[in-house]
C-alpha atoms as a PDB file:
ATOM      1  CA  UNK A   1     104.694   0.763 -11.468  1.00  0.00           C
ATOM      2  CA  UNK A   2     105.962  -2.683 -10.885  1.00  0.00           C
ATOM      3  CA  UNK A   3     105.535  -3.065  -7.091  1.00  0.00           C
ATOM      4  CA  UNK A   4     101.747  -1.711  -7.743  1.00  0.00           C
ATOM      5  CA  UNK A   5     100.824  -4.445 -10.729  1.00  0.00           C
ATOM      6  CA  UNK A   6     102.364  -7.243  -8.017  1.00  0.00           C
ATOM      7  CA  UNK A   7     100.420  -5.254  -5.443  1.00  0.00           C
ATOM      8  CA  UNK A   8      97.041  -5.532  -7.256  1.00  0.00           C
ATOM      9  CA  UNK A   9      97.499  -9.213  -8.066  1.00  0.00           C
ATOM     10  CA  UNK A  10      97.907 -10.186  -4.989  1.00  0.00           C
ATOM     11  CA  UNK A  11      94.926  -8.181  -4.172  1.00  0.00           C
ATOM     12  CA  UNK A  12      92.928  -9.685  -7.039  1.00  0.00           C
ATOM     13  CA  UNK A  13      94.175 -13.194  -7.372  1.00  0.00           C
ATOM     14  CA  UNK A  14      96.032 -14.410  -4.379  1.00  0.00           C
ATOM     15  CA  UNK A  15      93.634 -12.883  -1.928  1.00  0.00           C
ATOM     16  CA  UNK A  16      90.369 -12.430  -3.039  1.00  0.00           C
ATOM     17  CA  UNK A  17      90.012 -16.077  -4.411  1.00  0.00           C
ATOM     18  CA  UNK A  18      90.070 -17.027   0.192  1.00  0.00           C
ATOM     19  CA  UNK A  19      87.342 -14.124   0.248  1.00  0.00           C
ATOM     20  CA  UNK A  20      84.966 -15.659  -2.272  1.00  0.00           C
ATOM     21  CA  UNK A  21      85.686 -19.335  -0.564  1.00  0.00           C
ATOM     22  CA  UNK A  22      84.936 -17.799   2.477  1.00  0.00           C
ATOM     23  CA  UNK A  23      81.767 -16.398   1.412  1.00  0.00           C
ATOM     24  CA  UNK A  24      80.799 -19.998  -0.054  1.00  0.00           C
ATOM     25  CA  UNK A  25      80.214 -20.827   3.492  1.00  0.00           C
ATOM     26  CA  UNK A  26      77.085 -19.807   5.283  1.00  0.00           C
ATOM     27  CA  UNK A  27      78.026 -19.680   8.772  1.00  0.00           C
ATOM     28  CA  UNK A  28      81.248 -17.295   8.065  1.00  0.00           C
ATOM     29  CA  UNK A  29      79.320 -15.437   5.453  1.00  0.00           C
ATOM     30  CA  UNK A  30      77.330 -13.945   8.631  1.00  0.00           C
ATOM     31  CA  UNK A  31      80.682 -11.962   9.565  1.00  0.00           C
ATOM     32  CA  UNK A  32      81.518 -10.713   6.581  1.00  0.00           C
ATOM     33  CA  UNK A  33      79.365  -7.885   7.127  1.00  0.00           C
ATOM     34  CA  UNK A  34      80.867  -6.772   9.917  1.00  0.00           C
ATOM     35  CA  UNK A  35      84.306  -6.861   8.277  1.00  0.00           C
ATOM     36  CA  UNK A  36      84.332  -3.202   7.011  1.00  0.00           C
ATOM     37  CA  UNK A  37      83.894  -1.758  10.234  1.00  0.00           C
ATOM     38  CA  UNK A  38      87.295  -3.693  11.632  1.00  0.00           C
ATOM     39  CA  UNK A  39      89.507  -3.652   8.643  1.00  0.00           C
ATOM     40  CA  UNK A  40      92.539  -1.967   9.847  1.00  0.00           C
ATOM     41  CA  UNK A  41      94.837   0.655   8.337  1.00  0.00           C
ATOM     42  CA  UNK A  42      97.731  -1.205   6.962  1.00  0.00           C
ATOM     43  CA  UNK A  43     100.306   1.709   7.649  1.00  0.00           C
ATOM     44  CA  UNK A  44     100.371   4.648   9.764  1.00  0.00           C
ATOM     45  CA  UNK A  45      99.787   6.497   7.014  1.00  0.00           C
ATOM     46  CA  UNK A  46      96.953   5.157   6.032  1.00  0.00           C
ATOM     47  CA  UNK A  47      93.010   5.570   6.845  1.00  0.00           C
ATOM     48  CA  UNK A  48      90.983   2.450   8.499  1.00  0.00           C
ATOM     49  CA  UNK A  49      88.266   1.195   5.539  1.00  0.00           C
ATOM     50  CA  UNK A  50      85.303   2.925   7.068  1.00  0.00           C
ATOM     51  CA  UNK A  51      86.235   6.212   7.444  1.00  0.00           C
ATOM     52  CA  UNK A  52      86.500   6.111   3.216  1.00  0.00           C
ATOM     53  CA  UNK A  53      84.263   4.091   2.317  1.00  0.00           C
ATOM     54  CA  UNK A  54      81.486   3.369   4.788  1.00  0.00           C
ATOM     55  CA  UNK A  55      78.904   1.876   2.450  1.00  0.00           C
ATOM     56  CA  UNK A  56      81.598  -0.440   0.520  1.00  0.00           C
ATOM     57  CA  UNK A  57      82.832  -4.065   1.161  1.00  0.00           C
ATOM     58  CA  UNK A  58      86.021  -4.473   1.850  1.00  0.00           C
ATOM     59  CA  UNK A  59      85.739  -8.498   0.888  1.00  0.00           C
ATOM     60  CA  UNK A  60      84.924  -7.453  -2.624  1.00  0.00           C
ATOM     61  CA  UNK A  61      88.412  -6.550  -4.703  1.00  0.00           C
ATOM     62  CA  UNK A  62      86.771  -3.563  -6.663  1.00  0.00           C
ATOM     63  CA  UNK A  63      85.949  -2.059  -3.300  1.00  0.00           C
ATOM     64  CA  UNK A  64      89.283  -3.089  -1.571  1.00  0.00           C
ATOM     65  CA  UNK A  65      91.505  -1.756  -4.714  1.00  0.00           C
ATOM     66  CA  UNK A  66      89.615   1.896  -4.454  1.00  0.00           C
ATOM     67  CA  UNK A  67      90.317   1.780  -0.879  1.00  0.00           C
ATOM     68  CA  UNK A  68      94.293   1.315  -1.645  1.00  0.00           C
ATOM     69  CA  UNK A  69      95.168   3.367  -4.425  1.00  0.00           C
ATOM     70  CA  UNK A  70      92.271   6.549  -3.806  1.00  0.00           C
ATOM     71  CA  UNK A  71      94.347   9.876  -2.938  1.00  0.00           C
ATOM     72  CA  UNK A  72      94.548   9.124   0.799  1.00  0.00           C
ATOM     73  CA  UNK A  73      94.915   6.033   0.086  1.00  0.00           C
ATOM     74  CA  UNK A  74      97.531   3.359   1.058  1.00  0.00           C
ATOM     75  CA  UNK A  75      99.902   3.259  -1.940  1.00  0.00           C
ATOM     76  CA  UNK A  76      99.297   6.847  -2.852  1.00  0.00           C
ATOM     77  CA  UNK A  77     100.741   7.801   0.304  1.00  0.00           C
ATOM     78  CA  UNK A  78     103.443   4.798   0.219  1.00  0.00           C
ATOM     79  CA  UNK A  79     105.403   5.619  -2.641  1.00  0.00           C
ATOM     80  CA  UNK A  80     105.587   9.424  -1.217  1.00  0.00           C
ATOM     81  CA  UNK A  81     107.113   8.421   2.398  1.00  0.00           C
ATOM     82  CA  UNK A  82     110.528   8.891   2.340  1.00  0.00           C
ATOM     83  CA  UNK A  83     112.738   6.155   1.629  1.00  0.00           C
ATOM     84  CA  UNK A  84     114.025   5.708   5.071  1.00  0.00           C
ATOM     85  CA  UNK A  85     110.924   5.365   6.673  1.00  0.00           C
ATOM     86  CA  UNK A  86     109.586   2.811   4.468  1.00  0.00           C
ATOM     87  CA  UNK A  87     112.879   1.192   5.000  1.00  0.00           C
ATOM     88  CA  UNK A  88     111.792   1.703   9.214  1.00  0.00           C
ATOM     89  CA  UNK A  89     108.360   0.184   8.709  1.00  0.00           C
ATOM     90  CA  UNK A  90     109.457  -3.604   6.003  1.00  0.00           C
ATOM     91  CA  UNK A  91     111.603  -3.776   9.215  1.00  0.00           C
ATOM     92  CA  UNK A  92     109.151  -3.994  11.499  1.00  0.00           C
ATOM     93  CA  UNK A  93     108.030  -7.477  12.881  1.00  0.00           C
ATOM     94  CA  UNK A  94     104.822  -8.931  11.776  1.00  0.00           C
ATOM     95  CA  UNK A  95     103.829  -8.754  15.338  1.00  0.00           C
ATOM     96  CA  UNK A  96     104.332  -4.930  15.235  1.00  0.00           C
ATOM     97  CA  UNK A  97     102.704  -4.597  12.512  1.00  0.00           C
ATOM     98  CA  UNK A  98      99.837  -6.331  13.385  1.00  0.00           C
ATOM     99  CA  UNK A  99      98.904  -4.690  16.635  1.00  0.00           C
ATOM    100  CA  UNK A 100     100.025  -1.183  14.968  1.00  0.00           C
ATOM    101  CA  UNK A 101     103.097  -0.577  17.186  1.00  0.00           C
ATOM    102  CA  UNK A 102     104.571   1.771  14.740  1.00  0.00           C
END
């Protein structure tokens, strides 16, 4: 329960405070639109943004936190990987984790 509360603040006040910034500006508003269709499963075990939720935004925090915590969602399926292979991917570089080389 712990790990998901930091989870969702980070979510809701770390992150989404650079989205609404962001959005302040015209010229990088324009690509915000497009962001849904790129935003990237965060673990192999989880589904890109578009394939849930085509018609949501994944810049807006309500949209974002459905995306995470639905039934297929990121920490649903998270906290029911076995230990040791959530201990395999935190030990993965950033690198790896970026360009999905799980």
């Amino acid at each position: 329960m712990g790990n998901e509360l930091l989870l969702k603040n980070e979510q809701e006040c770390t992150i989404q405070p650079h989205y609404e910034r962001i959005r302040e500006d015209s010229y990088a508003n324009r690509f915000f639109r497009f962001t849904r269709f790129v935003m990237r499963n965060i673990h192999p075990y989880h589904r890109r943004f578009i394939l849930e939720f085509p018609l949501g935004d994944v810049t807006r925090f309500e949209d974002r936190w459905k995306w995470i915590t639905h039934p297929a969602g990121m920490w649903p399926r998270w906290v029911h990987l076995p230990r040791q292979e959530r201990e395999r991917l935190v030990a993965l570089l950033n690198l790896q984790v970026i360009s999905h080389q799980w």
